[in-house]
Protein backbone atom coordinates (compact mmCIF):
# COMPACT_ATOMS: atom_id res chain seq x y z
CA UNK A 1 146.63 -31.67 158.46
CA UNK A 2 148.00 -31.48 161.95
CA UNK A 3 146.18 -31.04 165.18
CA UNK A 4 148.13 -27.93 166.29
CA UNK A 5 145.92 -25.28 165.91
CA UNK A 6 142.74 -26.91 164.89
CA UNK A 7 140.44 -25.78 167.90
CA UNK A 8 141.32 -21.87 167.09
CA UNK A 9 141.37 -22.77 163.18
CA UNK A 10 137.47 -24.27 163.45
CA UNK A 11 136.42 -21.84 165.88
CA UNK A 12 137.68 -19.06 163.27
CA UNK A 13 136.29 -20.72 160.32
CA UNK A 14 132.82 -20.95 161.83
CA UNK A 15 133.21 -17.54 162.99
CA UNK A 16 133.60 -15.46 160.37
CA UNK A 17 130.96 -18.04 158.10
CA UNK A 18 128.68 -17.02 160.43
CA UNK A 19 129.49 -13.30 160.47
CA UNK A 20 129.09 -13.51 156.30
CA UNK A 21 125.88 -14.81 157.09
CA UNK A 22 124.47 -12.23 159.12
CA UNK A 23 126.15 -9.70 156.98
CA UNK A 24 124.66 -11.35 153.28
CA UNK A 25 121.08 -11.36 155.37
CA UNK A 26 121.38 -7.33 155.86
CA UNK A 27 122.13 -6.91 152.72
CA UNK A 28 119.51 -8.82 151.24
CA UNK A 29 117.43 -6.13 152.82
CA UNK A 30 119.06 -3.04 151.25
CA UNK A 31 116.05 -1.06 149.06
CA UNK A 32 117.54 0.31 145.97
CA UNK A 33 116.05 3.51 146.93
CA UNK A 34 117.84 3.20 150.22
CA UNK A 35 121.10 3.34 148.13
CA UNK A 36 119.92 6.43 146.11
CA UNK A 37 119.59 8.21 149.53
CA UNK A 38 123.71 6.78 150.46
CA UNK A 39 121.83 5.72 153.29
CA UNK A 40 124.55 3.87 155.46
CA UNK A 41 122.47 2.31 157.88
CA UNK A 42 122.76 -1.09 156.53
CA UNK A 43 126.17 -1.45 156.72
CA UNK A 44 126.49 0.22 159.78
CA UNK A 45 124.02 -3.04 161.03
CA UNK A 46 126.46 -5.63 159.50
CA UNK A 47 129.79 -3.89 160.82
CA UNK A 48 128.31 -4.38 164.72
CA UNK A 49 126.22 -7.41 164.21
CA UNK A 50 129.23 -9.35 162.37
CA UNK A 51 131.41 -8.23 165.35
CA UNK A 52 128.91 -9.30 167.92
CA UNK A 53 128.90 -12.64 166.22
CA UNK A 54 132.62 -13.27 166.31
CA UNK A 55 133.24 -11.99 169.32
CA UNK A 56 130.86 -13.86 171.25
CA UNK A 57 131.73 -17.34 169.45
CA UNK A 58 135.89 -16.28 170.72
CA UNK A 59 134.32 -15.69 174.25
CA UNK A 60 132.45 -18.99 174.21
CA UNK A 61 135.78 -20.91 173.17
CA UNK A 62 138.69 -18.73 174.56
CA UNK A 63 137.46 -16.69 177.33
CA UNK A 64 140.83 -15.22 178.28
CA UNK A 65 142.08 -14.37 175.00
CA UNK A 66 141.89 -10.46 174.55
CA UNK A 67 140.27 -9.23 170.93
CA UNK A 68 141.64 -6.24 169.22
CA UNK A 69 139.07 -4.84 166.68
CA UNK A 70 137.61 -2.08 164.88
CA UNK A 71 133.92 -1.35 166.66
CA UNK A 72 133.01 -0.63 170.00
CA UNK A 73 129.29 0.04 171.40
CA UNK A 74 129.55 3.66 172.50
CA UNK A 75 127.39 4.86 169.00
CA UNK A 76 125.08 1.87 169.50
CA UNK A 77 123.68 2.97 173.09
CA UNK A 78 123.01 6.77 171.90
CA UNK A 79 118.95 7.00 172.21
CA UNK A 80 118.73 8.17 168.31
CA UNK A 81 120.45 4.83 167.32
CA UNK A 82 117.99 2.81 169.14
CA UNK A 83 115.94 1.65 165.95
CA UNK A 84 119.79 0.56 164.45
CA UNK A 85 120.77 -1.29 167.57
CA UNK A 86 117.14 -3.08 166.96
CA UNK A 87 117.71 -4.19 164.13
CA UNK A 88 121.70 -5.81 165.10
CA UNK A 89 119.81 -7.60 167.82
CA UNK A 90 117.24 -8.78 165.45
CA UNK A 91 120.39 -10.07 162.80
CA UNK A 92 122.21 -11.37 165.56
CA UNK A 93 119.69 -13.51 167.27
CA UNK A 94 118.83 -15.00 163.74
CA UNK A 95 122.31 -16.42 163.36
CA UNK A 96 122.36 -17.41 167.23
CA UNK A 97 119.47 -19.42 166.10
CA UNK A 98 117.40 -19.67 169.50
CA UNK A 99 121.60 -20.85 171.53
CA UNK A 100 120.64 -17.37 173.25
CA UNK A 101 117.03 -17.48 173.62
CA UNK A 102 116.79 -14.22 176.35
CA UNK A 103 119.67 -12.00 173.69
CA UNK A 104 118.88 -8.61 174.23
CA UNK A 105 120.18 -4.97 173.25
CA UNK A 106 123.04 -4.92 176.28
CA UNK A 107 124.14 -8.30 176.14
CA UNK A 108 124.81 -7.75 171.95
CA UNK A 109 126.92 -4.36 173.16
CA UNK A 110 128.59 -6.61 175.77
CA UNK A 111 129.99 -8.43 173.13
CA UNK A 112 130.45 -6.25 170.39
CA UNK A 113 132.71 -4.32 173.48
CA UNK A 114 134.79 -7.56 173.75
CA UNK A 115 136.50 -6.28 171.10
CA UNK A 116 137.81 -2.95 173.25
CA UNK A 117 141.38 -4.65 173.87
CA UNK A 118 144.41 -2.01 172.74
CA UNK A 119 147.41 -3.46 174.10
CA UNK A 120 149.78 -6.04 172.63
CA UNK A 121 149.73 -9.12 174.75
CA UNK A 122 151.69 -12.41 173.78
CA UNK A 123 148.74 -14.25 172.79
CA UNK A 124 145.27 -11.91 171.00
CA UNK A 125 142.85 -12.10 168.46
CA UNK A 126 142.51 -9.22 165.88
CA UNK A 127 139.23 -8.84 163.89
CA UNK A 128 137.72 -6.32 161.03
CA UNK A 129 133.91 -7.58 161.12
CA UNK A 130 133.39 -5.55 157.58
CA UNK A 131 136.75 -4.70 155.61
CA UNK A 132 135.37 -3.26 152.70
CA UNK A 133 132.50 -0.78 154.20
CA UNK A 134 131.73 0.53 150.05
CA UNK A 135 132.25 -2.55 148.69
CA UNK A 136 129.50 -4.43 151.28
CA UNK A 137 127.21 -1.63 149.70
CA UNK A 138 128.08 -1.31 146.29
CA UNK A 139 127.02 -5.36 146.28
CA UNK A 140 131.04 -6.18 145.67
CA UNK A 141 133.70 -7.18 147.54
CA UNK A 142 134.53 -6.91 151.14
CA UNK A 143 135.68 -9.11 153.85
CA UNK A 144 134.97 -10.53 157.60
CA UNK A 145 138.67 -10.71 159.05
CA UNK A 146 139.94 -12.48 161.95
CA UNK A 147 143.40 -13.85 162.88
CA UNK A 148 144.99 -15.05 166.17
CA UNK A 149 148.54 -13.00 166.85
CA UNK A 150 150.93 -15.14 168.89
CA UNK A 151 153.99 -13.95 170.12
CA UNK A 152 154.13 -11.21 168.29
CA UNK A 153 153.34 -13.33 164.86
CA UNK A 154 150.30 -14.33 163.38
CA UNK A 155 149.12 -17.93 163.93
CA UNK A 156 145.70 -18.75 162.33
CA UNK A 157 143.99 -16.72 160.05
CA UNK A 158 140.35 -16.71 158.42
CA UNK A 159 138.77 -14.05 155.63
CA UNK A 160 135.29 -14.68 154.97
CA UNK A 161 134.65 -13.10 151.33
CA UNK A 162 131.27 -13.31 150.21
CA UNK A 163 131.91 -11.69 147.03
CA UNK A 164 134.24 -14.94 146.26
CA UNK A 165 131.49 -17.15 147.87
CA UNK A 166 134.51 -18.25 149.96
CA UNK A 167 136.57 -18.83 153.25
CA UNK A 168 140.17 -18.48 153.25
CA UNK A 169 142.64 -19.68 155.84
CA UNK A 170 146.28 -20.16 156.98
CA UNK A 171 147.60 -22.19 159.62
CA UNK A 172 151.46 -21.48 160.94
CA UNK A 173 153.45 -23.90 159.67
CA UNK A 174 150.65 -25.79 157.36
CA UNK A 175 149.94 -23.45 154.36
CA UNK A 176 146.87 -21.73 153.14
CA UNK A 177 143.24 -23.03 152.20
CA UNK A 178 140.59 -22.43 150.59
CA UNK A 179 136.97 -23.48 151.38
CA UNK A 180 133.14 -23.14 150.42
CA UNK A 181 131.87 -19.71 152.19
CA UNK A 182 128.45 -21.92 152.74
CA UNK A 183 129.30 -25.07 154.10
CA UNK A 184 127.62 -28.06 152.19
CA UNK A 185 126.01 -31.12 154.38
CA UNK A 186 129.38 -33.42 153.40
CA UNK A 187 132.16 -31.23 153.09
CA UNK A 188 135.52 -32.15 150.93
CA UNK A 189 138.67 -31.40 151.80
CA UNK A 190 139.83 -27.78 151.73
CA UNK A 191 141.90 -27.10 148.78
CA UNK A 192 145.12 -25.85 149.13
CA UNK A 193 146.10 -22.28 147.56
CA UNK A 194 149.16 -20.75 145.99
CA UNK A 195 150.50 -17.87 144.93
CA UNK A 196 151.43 -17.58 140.91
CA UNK A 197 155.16 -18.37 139.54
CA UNK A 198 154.58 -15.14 137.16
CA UNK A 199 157.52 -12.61 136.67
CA UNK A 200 156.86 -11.90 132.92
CA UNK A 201 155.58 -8.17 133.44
CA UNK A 202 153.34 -9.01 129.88
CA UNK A 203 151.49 -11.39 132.31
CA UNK A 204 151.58 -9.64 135.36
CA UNK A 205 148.26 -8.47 137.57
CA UNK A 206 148.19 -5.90 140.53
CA UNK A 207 145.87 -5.15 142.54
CA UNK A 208 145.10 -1.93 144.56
CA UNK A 209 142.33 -0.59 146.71
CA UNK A 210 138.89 1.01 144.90
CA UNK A 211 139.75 3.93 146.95
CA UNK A 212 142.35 6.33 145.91
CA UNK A 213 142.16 7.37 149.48
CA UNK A 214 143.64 4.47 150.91
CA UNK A 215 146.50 3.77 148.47
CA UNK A 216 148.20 6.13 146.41
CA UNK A 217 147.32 5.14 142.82
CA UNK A 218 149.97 7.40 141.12
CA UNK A 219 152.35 5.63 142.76
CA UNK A 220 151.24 2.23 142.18
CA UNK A 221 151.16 3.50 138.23
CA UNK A 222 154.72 4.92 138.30
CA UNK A 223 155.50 1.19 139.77
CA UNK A 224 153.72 -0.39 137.09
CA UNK A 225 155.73 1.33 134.42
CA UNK A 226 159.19 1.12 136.23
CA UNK A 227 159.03 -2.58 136.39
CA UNK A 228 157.27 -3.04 132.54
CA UNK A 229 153.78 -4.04 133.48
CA UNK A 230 151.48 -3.05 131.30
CA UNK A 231 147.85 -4.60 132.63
CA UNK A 232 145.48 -2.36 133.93
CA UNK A 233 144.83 -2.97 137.96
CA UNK A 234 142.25 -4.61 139.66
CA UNK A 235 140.77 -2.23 142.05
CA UNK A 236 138.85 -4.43 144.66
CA UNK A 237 137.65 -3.47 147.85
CA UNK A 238 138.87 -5.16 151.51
CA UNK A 239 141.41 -7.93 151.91
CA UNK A 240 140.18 -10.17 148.84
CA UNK A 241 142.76 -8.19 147.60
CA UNK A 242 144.99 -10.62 149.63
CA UNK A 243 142.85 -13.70 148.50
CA UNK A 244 143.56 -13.35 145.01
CA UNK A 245 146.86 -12.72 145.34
CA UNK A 246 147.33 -15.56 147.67
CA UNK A 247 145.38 -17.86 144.87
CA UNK A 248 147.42 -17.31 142.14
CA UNK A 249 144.45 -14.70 140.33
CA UNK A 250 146.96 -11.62 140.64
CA UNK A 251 150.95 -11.32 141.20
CA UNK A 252 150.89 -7.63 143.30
CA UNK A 253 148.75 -5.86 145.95
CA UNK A 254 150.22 -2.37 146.71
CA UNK A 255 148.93 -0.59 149.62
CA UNK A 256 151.25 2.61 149.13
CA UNK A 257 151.16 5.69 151.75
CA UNK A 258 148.97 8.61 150.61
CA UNK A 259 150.01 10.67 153.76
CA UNK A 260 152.86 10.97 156.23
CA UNK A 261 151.39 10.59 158.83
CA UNK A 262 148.90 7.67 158.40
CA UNK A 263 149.42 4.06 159.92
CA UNK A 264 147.81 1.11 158.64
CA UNK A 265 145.29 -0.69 161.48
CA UNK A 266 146.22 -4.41 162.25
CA UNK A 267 142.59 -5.59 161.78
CA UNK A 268 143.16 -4.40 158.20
CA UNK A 269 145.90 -6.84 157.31
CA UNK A 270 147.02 -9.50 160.02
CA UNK A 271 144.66 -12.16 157.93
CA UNK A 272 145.27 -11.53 155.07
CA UNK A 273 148.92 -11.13 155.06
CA UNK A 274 149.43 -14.20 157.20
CA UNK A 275 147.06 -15.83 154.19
CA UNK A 276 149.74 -14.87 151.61
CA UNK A 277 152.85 -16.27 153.71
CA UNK A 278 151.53 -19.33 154.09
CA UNK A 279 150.63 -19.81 150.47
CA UNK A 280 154.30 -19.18 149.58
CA UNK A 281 154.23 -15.36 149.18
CA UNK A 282 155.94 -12.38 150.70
CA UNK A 283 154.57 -9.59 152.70
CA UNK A 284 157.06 -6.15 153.85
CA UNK A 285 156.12 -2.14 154.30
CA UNK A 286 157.59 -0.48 151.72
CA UNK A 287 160.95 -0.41 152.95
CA UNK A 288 161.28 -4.30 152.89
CA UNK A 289 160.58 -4.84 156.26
CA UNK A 290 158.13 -7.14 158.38
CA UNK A 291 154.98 -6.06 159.75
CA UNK A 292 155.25 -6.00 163.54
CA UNK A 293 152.01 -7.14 165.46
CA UNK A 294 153.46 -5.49 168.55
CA UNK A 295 152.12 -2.07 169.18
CA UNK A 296 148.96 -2.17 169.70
CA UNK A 297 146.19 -1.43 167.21
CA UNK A 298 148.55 0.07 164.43
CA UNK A 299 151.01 -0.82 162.24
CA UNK A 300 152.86 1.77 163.95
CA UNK A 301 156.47 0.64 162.83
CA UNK A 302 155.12 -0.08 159.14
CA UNK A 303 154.81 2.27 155.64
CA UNK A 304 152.66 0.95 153.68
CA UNK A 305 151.83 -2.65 152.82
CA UNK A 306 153.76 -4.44 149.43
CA UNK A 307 152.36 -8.02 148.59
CA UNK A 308 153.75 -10.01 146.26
CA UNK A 309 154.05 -13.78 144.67
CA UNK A 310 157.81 -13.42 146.10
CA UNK A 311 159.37 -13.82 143.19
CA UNK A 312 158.47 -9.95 141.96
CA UNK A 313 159.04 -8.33 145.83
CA UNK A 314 162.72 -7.36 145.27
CA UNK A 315 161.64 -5.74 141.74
CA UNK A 316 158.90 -3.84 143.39
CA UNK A 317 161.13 -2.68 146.50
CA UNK A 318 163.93 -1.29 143.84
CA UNK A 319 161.74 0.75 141.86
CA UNK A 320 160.05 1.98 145.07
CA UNK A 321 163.38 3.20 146.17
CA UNK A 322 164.00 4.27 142.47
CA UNK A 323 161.21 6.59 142.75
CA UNK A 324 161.94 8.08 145.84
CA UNK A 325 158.58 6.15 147.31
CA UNK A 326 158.03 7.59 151.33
């Protein structure tokens, strides 16, 4: 592997490991009658503490690179979240592991706020601390996110997925990886991923979100049976949905538009998509085009999300326009 990249690429790796840490600690804590109650507290814990982690280890390493992500402090401070904000101190300091011996409440906000950048600059880091908010407390899948934008284009990615007990990541130019999510005392070498060489539609796997809320499942069927595909889906939770795909473990992920007016956040698919490119894949809105890093926090020029092996992306983008798809 080459050297371009590799500070950003470690610091990323160890970043979000570290983030899956604190966030497999909280929920080693969830009581199963705290679930009876839908008591979202613990979650809630993991979403700031695993942003608090990454963005402090990108401060420590890149001080002048701007992060774009989903949390800020401002519900944190209020005086009847104290006994939350406790315990994200208590989570983060653990996985500090004495490196910030005097943490307290405000300096944990101050850099869980790092991540308050809106504006597209030529060089930015975009992170989802907890993509997958049911599936972290269901006990399945969901995903610590982070990837570096540059010029417009992303240029390192990492997904921490402790439901895979793995870390995925991409490098421009280098391909897409796959290592242990805890990292043994003499590591191997990372293991290179690829997306399958399936078109039979006998053999073919999608994948869509658990949610119907977040992807229009009627569509996705109405795609299934255009194009002959006659599988049930896998309905996952958070961009593992990506790693999967990018692995070779399913052919499709369709993210399709459940309301006109909705734009997909960047944080929700700058790694992951940036995973499937590299591992030979292709990534569009549903109108076959690109998704532009440019504007911000949203996908604002984007509908939808269509992810593919490549060799199934045309298919999926004909019967999309076969079925009037918007």
């Amino acid at each position: 592997m080459s050297r371009r990249f590799e500070w950003e690429r470690e610091v990323a790796v160890q970043a979000v490991r570290d983030a899956a840490r604190l966030c497999r600690a909280v929920a080693a804590e969830i009581a199963p009658e705290a679930m009876a109650k839908k008591d979202k507290s613990p979650v809630t814990v993991a979403d700031f503490g695993s942003q608090a982690i990454v963005a402090h280890a990108l401060a420590l390493s890149f001080p002048d690179d701007p992060l774009i992500a989903e949390e800020d402090s401002a519900e944190l401070r209020q005086p009847d979240h104290s006994a939350i904000l406790d315990r994200v101190v208590r989570h983060v300091r653990a996985i500090e592991n004495g490196q910030s011996p005097k943490l307290d409440a405000d300096e944990v906000c101050r850099w869980i706020d790092r991540g308050g950048s809106g504006e597209y600059r030529d060089r930015f880091w975009t992170l989802d601390p907890i993509d997958g908010t049911k599936g972290f407390l269901r006990g399945e899948q969901y995903a610590i996110a982070l990837a570096l934008v540059l010029g417009g284009e992303v240029g390192v990615s990492a997904l921490a997925c402790p439901g895979l007990d793995a870390v995925f990541y991409a490098v421009r130019g280098e391909g897409a990886f796959v290592v242990p999510l805890d990292a043994p005392e003499e590591p191997g070498p990372p293991v290179k991923i690829h997306v399958s060489a399936r078109t039979d539609p006998a053999l073919v796997r999608f994948c869509e979100s658990v949610e119907s809320g977040h992807s229009a499942h009627g569509d996705a069927a109405a795609i299934a049976d255009r194009l002959g595909i006659t599988s049930p889906p896998i309905r996952m939770d958070s961009q593992a949905k990506y790693a999967v795909v990018a692995r070779g473990e399913a052919d499709i992920y369709l993210r399709l538009p459940t309301r006109a007016d909705y734009r997909e956040k960047i944080w929700d698919h700058a790694a992951g998509a940036f995973l499937i490119a590299e591992a030979g894949g292709t990534v569009t809105d549903i109108h076959g085009q690109p998704l532009e890093f440019r504007h911000g926090r949203e996908l604002t020029a984007n509908r939808g999300v269509i992810v593919t092996n490549g060799r199934l992306h045309d298919p999926i983008l004909d019967a999309i326009r076969e079925l009037q798809i918007v």
